[in-house]
ModelCIF file with pLDDT and N, C-alpha, C, O atoms, coordinates in Angstrom:
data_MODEL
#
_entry.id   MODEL 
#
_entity.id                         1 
_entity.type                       polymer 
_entity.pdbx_number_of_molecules   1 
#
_entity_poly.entity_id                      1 
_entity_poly.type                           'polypeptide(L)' 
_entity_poly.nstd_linkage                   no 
_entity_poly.nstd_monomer                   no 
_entity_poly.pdbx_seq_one_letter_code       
;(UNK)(UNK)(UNK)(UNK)(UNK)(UNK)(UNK)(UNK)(UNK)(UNK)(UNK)(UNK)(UNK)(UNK)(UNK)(UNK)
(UNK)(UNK)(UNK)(UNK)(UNK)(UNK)(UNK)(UNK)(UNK)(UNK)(UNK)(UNK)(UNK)(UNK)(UNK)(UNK)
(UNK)(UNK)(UNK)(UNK)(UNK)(UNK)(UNK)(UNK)(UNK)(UNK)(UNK)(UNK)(UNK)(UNK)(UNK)(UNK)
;
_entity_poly.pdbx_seq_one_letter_code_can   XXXXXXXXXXXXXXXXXXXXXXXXXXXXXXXXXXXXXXXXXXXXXXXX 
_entity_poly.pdbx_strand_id                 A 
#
loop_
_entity_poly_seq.entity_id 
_entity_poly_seq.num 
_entity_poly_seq.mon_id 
_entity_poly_seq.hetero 
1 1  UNK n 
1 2  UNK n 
1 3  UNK n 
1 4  UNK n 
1 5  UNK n 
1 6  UNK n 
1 7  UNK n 
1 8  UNK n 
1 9  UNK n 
1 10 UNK n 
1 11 UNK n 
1 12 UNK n 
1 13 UNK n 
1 14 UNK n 
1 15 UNK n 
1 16 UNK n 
1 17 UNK n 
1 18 UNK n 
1 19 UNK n 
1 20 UNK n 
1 21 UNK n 
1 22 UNK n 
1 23 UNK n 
1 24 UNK n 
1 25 UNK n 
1 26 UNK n 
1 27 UNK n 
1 28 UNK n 
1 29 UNK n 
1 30 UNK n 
1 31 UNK n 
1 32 UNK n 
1 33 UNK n 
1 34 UNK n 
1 35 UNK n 
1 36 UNK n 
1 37 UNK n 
1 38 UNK n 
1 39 UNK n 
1 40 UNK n 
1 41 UNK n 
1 42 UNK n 
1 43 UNK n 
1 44 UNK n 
1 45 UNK n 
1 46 UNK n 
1 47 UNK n 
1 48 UNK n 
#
_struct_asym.id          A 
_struct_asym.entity_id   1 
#
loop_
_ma_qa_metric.id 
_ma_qa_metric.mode 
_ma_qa_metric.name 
_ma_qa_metric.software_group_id 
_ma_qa_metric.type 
1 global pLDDT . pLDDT 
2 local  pLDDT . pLDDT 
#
_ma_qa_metric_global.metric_id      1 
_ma_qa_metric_global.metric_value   82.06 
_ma_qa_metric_global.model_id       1 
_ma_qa_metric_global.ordinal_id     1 
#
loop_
_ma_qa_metric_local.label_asym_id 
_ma_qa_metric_local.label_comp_id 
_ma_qa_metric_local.label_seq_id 
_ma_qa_metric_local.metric_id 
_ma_qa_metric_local.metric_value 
_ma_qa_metric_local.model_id 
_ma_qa_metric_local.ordinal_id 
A UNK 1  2 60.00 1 1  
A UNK 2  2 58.00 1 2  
A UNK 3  2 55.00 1 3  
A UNK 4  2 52.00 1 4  
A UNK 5  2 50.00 1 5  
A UNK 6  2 45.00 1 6  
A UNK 7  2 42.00 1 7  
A UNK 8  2 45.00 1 8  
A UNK 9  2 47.00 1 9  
A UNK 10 2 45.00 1 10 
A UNK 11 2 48.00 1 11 
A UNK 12 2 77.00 1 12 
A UNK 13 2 90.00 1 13 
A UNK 14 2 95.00 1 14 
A UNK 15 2 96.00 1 15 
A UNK 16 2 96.00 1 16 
A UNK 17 2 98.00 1 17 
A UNK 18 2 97.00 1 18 
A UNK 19 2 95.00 1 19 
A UNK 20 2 93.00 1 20 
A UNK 21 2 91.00 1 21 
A UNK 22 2 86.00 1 22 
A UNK 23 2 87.00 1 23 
A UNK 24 2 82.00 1 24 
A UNK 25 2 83.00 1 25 
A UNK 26 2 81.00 1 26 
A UNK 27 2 79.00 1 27 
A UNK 28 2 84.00 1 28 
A UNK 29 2 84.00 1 29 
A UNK 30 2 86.00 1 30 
A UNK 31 2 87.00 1 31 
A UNK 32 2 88.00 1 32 
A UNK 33 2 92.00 1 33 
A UNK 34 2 95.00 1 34 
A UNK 35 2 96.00 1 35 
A UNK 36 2 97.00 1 36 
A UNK 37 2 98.00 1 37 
A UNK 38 2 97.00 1 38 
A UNK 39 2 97.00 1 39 
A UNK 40 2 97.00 1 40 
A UNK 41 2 96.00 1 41 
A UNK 42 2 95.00 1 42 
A UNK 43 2 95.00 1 43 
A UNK 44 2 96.00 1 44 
A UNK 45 2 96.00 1 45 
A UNK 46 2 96.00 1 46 
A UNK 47 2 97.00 1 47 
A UNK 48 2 97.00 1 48 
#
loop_
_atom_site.group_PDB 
_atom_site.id 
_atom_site.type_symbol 
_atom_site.label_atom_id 
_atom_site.label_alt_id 
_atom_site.label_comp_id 
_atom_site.label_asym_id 
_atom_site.label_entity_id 
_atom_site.label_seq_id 
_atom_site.pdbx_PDB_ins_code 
_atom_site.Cartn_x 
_atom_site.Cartn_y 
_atom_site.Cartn_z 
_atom_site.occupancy 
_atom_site.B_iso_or_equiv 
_atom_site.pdbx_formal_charge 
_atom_site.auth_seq_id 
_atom_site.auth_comp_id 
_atom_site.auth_asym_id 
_atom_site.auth_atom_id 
_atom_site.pdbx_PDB_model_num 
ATOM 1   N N  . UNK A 1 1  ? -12.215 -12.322 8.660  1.00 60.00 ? 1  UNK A N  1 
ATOM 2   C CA . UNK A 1 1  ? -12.917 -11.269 9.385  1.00 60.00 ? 1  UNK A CA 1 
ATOM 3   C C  . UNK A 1 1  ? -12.812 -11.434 10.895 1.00 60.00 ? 1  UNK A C  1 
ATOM 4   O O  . UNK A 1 1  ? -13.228 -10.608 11.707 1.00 60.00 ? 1  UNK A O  1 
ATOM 5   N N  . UNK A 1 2  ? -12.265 -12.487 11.164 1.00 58.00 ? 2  UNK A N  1 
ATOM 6   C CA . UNK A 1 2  ? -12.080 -12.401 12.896 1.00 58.00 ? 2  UNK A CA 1 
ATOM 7   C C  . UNK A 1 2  ? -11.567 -12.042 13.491 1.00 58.00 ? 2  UNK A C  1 
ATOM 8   O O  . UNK A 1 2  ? -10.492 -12.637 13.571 1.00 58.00 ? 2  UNK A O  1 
ATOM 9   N N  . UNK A 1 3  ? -11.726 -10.727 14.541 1.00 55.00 ? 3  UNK A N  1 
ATOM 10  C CA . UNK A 1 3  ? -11.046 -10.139 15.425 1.00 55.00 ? 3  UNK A CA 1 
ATOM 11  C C  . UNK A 1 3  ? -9.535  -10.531 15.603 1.00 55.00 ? 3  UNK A C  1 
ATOM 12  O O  . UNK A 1 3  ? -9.330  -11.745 15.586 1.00 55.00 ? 3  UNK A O  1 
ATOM 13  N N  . UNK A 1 4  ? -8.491  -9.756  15.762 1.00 52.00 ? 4  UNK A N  1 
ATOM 14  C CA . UNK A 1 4  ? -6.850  -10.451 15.797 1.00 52.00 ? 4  UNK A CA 1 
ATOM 15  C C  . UNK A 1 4  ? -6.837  -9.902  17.644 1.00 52.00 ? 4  UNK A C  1 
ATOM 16  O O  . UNK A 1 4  ? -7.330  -8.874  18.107 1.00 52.00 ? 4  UNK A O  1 
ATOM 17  N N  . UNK A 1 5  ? -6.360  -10.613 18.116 1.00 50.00 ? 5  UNK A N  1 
ATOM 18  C CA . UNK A 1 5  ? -6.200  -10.407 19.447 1.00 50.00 ? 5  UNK A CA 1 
ATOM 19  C C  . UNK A 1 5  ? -4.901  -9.741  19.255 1.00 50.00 ? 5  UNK A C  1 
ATOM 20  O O  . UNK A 1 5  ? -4.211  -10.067 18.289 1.00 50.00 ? 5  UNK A O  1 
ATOM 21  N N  . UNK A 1 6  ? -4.353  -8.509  20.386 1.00 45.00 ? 6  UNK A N  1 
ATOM 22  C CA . UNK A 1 6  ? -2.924  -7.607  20.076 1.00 45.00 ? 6  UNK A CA 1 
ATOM 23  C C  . UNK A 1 6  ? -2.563  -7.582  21.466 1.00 45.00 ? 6  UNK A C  1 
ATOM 24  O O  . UNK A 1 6  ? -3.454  -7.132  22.186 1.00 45.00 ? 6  UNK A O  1 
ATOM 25  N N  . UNK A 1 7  ? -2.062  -7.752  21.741 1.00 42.00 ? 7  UNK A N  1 
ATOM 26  C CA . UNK A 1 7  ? -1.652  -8.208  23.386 1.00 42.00 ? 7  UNK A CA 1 
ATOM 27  C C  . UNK A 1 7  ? -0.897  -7.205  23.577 1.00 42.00 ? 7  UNK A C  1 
ATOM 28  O O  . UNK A 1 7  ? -0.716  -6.977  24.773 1.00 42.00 ? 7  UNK A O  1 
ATOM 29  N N  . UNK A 1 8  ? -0.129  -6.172  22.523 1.00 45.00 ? 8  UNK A N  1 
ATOM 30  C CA . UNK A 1 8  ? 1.020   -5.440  22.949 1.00 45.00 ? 8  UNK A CA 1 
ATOM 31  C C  . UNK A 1 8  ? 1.112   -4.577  21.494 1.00 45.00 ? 8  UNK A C  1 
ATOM 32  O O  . UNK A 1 8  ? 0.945   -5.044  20.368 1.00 45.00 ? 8  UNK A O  1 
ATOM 33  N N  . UNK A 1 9  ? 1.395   -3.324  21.818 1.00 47.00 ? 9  UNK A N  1 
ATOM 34  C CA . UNK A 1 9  ? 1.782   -2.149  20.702 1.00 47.00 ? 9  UNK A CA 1 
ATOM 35  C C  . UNK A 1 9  ? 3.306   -2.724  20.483 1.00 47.00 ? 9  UNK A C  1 
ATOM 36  O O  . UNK A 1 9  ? 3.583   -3.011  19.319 1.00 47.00 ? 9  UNK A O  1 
ATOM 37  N N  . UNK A 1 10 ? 4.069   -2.875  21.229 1.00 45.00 ? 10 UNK A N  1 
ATOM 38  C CA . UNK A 1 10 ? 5.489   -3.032  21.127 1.00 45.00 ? 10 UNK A CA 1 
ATOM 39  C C  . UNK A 1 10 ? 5.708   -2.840  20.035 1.00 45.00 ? 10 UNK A C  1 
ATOM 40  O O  . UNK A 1 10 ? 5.731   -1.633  19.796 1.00 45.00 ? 10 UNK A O  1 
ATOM 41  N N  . UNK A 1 11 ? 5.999   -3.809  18.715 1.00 48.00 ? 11 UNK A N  1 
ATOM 42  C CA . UNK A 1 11 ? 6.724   -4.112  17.825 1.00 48.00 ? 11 UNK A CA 1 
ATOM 43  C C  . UNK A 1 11 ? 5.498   -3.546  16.590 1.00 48.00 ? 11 UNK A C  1 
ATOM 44  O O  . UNK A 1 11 ? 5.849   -3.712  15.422 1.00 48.00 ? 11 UNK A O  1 
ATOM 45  N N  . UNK A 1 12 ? 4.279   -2.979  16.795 1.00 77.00 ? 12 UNK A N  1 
ATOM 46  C CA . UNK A 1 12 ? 3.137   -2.247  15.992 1.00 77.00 ? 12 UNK A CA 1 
ATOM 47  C C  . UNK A 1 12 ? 3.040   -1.135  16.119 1.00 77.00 ? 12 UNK A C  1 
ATOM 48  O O  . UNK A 1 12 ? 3.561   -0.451  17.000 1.00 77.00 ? 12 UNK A O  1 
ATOM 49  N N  . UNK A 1 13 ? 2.054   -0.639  14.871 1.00 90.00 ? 13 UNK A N  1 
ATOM 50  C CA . UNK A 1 13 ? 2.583   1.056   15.067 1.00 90.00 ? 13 UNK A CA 1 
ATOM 51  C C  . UNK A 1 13 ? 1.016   1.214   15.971 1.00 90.00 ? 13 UNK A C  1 
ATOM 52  O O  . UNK A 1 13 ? -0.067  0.748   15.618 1.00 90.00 ? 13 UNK A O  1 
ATOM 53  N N  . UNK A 1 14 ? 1.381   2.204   17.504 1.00 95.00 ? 14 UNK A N  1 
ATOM 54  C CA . UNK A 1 14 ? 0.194   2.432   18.479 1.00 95.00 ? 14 UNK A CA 1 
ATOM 55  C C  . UNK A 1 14 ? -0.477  3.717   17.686 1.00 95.00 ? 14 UNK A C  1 
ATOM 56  O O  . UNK A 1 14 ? -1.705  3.639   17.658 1.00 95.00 ? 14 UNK A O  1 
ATOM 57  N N  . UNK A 1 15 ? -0.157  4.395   17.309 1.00 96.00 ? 15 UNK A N  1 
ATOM 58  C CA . UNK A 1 15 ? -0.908  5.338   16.716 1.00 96.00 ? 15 UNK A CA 1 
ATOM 59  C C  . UNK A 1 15 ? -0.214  6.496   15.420 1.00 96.00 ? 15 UNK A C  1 
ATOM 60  O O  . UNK A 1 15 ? 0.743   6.078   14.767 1.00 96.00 ? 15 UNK A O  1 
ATOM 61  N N  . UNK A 1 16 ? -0.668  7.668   15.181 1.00 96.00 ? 16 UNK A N  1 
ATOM 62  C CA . UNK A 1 16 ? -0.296  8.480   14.122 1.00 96.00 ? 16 UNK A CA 1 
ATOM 63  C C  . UNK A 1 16 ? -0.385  9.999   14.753 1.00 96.00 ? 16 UNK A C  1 
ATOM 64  O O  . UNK A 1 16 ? -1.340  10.672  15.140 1.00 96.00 ? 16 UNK A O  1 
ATOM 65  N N  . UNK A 1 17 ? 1.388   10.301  14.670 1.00 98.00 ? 17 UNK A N  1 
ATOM 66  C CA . UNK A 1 17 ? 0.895   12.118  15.171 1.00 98.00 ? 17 UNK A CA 1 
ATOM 67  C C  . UNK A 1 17 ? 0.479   12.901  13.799 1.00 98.00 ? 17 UNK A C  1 
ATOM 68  O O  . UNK A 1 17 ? 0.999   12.651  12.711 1.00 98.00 ? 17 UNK A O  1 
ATOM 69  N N  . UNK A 1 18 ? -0.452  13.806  13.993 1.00 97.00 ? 18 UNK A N  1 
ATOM 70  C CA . UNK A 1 18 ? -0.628  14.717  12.955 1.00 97.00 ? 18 UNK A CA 1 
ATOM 71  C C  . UNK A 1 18 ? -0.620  16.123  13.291 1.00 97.00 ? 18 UNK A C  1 
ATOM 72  O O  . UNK A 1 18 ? -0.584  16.509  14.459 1.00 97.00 ? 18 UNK A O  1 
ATOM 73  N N  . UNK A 1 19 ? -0.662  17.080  12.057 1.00 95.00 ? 19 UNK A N  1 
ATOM 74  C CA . UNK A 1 19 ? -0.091  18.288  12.460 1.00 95.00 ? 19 UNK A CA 1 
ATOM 75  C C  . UNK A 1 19 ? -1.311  18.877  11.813 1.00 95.00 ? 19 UNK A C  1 
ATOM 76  O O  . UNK A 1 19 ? -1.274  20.105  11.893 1.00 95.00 ? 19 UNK A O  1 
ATOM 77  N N  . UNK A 1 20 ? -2.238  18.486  11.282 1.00 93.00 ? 20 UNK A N  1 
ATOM 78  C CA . UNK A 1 20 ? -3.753  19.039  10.685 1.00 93.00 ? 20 UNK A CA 1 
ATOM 79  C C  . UNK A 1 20 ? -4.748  17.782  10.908 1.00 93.00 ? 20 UNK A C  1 
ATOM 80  O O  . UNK A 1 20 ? -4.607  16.694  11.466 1.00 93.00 ? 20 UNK A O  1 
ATOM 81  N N  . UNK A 1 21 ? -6.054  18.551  10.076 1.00 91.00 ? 21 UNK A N  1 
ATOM 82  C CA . UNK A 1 21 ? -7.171  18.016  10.478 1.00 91.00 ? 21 UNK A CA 1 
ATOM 83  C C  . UNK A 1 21 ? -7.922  18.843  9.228  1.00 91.00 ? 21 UNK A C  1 
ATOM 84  O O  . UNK A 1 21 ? -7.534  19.774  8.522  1.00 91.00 ? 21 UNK A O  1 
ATOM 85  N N  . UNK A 1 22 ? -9.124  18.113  9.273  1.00 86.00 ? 22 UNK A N  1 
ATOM 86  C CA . UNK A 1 22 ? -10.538 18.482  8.241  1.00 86.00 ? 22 UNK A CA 1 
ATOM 87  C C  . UNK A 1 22 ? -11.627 19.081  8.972  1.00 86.00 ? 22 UNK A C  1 
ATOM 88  O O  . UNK A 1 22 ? -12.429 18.532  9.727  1.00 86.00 ? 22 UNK A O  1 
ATOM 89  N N  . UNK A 1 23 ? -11.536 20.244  8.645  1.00 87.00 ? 23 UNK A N  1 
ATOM 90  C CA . UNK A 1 23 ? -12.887 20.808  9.571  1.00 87.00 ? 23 UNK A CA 1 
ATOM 91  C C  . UNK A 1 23 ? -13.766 21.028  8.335  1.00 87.00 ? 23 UNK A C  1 
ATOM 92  O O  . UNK A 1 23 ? -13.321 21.023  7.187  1.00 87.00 ? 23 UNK A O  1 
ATOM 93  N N  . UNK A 1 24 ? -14.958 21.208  8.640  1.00 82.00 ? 24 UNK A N  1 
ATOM 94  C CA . UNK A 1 24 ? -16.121 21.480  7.674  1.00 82.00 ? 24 UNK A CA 1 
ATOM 95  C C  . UNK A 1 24 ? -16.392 22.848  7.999  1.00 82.00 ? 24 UNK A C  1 
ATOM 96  O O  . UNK A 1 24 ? -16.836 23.249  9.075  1.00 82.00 ? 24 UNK A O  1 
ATOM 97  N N  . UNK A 1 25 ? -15.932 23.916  6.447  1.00 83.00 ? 25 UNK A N  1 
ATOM 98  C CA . UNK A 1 25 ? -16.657 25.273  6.571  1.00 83.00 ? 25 UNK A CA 1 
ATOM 99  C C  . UNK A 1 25 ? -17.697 25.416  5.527  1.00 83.00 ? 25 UNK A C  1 
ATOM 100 O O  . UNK A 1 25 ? -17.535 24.962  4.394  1.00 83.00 ? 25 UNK A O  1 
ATOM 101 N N  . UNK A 1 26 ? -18.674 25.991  5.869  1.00 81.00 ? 26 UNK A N  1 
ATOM 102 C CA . UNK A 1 26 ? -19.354 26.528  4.825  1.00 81.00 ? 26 UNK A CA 1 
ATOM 103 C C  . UNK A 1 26 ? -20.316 24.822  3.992  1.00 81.00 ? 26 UNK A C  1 
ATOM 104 O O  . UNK A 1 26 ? -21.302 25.076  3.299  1.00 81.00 ? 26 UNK A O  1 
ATOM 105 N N  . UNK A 1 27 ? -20.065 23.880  4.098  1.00 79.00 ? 27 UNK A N  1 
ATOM 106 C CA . UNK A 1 27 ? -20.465 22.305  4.107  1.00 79.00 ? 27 UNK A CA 1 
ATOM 107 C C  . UNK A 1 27 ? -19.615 21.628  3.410  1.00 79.00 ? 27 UNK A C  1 
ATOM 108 O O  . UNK A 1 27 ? -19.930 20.651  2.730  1.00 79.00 ? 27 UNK A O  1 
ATOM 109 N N  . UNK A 1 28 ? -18.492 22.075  3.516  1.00 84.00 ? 28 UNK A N  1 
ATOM 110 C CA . UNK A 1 28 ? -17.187 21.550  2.392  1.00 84.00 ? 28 UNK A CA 1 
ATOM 111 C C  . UNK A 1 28 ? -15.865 21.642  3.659  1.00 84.00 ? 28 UNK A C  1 
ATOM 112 O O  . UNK A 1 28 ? -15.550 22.718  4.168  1.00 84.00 ? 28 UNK A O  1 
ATOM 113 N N  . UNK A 1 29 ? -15.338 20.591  3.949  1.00 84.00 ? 29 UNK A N  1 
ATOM 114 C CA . UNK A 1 29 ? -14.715 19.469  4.378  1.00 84.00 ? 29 UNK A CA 1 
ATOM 115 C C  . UNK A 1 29 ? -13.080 20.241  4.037  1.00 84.00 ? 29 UNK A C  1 
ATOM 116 O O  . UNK A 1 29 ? -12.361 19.672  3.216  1.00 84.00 ? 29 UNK A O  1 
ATOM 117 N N  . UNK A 1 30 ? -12.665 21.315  4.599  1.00 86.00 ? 30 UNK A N  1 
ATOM 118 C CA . UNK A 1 30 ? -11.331 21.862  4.829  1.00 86.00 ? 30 UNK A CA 1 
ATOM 119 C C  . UNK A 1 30 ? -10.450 21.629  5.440  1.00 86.00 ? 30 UNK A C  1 
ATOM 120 O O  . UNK A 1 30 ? -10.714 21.324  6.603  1.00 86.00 ? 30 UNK A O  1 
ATOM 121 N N  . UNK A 1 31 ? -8.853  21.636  5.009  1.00 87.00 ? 31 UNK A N  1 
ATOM 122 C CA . UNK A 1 31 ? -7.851  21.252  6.015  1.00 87.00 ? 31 UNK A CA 1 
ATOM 123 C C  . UNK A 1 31 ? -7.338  22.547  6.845  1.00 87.00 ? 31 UNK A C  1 
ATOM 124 O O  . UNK A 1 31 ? -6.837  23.517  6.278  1.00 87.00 ? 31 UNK A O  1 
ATOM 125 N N  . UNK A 1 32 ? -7.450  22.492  7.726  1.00 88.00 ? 32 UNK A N  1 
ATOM 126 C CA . UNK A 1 32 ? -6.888  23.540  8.728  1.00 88.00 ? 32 UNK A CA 1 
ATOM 127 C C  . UNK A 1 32 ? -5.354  23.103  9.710  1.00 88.00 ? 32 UNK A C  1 
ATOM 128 O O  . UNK A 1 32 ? -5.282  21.974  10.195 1.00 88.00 ? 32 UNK A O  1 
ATOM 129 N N  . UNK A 1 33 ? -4.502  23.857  9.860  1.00 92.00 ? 33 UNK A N  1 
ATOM 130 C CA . UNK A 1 33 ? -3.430  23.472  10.034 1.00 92.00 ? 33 UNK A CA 1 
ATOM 131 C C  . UNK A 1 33 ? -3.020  23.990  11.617 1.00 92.00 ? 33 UNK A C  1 
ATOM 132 O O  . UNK A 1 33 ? -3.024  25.196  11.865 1.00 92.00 ? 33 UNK A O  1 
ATOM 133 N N  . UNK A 1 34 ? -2.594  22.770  12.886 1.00 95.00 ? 34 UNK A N  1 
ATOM 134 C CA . UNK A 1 34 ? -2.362  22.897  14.263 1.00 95.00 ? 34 UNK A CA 1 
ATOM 135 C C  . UNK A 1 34 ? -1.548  23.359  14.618 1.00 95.00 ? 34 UNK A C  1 
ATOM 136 O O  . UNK A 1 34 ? -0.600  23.652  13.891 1.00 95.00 ? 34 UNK A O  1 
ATOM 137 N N  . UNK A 1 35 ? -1.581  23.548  15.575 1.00 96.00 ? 35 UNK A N  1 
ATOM 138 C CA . UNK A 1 35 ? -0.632  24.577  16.416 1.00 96.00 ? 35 UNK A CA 1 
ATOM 139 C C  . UNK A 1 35 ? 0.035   23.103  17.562 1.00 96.00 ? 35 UNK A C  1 
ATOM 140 O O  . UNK A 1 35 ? 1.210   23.084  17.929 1.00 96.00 ? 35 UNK A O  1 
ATOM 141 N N  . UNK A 1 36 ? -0.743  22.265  17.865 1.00 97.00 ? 36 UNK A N  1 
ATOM 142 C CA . UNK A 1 36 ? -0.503  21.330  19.038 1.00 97.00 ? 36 UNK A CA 1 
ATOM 143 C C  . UNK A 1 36 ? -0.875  20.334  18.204 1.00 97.00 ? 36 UNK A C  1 
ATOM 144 O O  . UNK A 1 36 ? -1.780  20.215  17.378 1.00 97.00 ? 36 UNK A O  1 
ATOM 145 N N  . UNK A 1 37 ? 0.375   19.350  18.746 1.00 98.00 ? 37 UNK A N  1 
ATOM 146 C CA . UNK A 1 37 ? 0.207   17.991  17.958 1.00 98.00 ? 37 UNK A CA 1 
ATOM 147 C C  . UNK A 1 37 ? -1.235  17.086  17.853 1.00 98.00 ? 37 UNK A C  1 
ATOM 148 O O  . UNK A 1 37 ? -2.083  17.607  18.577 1.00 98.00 ? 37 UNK A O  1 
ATOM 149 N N  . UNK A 1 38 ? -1.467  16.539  17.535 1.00 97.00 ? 38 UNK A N  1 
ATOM 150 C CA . UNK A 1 38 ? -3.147  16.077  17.164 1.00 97.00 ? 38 UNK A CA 1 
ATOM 151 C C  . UNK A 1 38 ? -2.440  14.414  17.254 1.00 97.00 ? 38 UNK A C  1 
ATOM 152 O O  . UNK A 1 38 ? -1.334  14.156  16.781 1.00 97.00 ? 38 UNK A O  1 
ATOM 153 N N  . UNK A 1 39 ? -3.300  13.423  17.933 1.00 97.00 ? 39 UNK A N  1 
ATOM 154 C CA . UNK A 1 39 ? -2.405  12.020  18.015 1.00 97.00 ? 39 UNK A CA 1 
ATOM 155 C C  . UNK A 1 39 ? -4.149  11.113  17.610 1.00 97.00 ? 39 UNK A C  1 
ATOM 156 O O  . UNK A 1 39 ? -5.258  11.470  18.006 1.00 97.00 ? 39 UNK A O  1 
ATOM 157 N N  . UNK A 1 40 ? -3.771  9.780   16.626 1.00 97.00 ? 40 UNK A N  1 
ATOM 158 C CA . UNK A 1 40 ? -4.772  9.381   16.485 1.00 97.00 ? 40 UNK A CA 1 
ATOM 159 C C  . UNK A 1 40 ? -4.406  7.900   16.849 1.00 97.00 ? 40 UNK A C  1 
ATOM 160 O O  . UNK A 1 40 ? -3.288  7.497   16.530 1.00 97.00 ? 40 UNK A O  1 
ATOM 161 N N  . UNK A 1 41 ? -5.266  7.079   17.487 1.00 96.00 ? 41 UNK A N  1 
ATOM 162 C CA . UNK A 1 41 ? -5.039  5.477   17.797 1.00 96.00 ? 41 UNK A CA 1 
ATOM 163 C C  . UNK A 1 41 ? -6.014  4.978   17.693 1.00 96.00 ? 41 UNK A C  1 
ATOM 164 O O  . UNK A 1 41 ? -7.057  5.619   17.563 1.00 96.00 ? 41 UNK A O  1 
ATOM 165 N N  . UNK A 1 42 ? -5.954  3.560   17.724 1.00 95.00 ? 42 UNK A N  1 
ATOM 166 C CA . UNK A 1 42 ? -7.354  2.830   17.717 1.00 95.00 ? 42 UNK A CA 1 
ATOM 167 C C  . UNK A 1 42 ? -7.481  1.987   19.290 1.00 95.00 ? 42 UNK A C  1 
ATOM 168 O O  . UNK A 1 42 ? -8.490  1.363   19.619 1.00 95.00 ? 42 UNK A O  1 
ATOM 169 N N  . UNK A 1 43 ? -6.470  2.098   19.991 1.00 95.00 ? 43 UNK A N  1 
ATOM 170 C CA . UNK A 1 43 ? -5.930  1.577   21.224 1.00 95.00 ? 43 UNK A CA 1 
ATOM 171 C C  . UNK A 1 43 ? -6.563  2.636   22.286 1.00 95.00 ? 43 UNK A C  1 
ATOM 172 O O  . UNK A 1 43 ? -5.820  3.607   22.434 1.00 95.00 ? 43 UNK A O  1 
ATOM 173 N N  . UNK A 1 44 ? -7.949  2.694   23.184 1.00 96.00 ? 44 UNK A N  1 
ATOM 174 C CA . UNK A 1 44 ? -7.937  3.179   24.218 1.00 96.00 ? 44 UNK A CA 1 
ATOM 175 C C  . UNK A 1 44 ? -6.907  3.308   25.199 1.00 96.00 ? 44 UNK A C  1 
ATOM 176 O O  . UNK A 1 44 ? -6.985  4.347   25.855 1.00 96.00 ? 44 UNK A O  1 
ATOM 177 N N  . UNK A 1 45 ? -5.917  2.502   25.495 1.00 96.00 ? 45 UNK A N  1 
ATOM 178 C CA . UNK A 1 45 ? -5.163  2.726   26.529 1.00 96.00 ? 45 UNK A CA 1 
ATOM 179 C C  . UNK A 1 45 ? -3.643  3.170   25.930 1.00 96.00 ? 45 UNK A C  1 
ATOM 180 O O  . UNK A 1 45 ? -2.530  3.026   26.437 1.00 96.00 ? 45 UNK A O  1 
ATOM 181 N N  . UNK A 1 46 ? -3.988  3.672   24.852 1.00 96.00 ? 46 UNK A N  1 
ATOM 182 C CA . UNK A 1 46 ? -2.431  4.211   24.264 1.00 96.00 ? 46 UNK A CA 1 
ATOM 183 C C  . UNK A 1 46 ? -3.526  5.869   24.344 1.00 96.00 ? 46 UNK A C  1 
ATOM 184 O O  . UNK A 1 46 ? -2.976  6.969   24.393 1.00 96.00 ? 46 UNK A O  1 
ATOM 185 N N  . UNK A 1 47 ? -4.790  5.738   24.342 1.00 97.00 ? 47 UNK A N  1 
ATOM 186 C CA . UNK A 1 47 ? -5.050  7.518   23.744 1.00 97.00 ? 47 UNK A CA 1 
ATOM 187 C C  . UNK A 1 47 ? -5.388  7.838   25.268 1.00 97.00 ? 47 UNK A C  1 
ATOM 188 O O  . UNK A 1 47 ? -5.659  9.009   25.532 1.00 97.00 ? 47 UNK A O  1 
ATOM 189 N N  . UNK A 1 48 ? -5.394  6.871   26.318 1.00 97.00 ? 48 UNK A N  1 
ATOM 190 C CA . UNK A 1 48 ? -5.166  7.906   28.026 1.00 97.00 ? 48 UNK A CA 1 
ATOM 191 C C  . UNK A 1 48 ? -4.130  7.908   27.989 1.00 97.00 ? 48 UNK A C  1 
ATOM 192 O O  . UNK A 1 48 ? -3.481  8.459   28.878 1.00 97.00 ? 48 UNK A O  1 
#
């Protein structure tokens, strides 16, 4: 369980482009499909 220190994206994957998303209509959890790429990371300085 101990934190891994990552010094560098280099040779790791920095994040995931996606082309949808889950919006909630009506209280049920729908995929709706983008027009503009959608990018997800866990890296603050890869998502500025």
């Amino acid at each position: 369980a101990a934190p891994k220190e990552r010094s560098s994206f280099s040779d790791d994957f920095a994040g995931r482009f996606r082309s949808g998303r889950l919006v909630k209509i009506g209280g049920k959890e729908q995929p709706e499909s983008l027009n503009e790429w959608r990018v997800t990371t866990g890296d603050p300085t890869v998502a500025a």
